[in-house]
Protein backbone atom coordinates (compact mmCIF):
# COMPACT_ATOMS: atom_id res chain seq x y z
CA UNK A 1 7.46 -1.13 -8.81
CA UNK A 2 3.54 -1.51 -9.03
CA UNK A 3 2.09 -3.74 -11.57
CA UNK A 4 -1.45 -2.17 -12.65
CA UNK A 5 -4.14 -4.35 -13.61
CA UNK A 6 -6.05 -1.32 -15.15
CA UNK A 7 -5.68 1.58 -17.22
CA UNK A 8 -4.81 4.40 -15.01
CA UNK A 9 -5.91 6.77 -17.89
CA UNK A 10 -9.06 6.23 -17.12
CA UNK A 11 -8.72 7.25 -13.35
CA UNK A 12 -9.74 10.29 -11.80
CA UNK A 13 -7.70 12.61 -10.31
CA UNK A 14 -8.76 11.33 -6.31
CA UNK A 15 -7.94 7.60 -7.65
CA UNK A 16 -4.67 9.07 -8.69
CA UNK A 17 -3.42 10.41 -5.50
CA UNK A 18 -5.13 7.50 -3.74
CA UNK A 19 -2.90 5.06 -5.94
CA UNK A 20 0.37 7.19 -5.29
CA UNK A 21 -0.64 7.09 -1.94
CA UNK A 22 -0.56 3.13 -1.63
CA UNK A 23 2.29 2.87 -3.60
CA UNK A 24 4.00 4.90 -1.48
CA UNK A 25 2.76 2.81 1.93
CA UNK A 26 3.50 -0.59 0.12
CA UNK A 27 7.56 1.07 -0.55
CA UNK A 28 7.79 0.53 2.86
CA UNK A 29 6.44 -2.49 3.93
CA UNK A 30 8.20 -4.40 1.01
CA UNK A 31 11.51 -3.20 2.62
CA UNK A 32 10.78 -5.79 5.16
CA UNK A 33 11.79 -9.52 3.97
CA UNK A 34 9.24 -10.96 5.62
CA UNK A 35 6.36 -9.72 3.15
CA UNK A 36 5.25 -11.40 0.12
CA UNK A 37 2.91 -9.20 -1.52
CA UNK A 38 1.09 -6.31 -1.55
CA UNK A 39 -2.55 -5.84 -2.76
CA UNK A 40 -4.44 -2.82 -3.21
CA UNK A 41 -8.24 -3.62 -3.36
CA UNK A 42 -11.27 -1.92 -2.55
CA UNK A 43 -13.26 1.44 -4.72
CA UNK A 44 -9.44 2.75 -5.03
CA UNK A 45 -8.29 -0.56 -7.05
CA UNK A 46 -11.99 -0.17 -9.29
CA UNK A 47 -11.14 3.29 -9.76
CA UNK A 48 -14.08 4.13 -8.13
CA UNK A 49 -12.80 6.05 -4.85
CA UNK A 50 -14.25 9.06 -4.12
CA UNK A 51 -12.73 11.83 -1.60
CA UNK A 52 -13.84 10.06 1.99
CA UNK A 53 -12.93 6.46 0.52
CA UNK A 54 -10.18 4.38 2.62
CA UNK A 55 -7.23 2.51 1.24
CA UNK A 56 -7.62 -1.28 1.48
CA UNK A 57 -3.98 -2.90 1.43
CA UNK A 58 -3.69 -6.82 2.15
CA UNK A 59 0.17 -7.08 3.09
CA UNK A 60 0.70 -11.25 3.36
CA UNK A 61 3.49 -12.30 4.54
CA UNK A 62 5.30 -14.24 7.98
CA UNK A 63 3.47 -12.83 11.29
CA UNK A 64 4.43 -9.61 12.14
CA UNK A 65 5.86 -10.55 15.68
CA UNK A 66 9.61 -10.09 14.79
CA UNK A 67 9.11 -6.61 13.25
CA UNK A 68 7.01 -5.50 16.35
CA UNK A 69 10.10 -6.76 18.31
CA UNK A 70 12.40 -5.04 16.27
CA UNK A 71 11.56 -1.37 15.63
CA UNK A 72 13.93 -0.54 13.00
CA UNK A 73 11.08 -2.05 10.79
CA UNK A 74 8.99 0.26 11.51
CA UNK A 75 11.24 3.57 11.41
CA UNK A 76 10.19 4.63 8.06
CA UNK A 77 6.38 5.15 10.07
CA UNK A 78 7.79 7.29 13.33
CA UNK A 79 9.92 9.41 10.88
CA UNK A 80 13.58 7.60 11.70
């Protein structure tokens, strides 16, 4: 699924479960057709992350407004 510009090798063991983390998040939003791409950026994507680091995903795409309308989308998040 995820194309990685970087050796994971050389990842830690917090950028790991970071990266398995957003892959697991961006499984879900590209389920919905109205998403281009995913992008993981941020200390996780340098392989820098360290245990109280955030996930930055940039999900682009068409607006949201449908999905929020239709909550199927969004099932995967409210455990449907």
């Amino acid at each position: 699924m995820a194309k990685h510009p970087h050796n994971l090798e050389n990842f830690n063991a917090i950028n790991l479960e970071r990266v398995r983390i957003a892959e697991s998040i961006a499984g879900i939003y590209a389920q919905h057709p109205d998403v281009w791409a995913i992008l993981l950026g941020g200390s996780t994507a340098r392989g820098t992350a360290g245990r109280h680091s955030d996930l930055d995903l940039g999900i682009f795409g068409q607006p949201f407004q449908r999905a929020l309308k239709d909550r199927r989308s969004f099932g995967a998040w409210e455990g449907n």
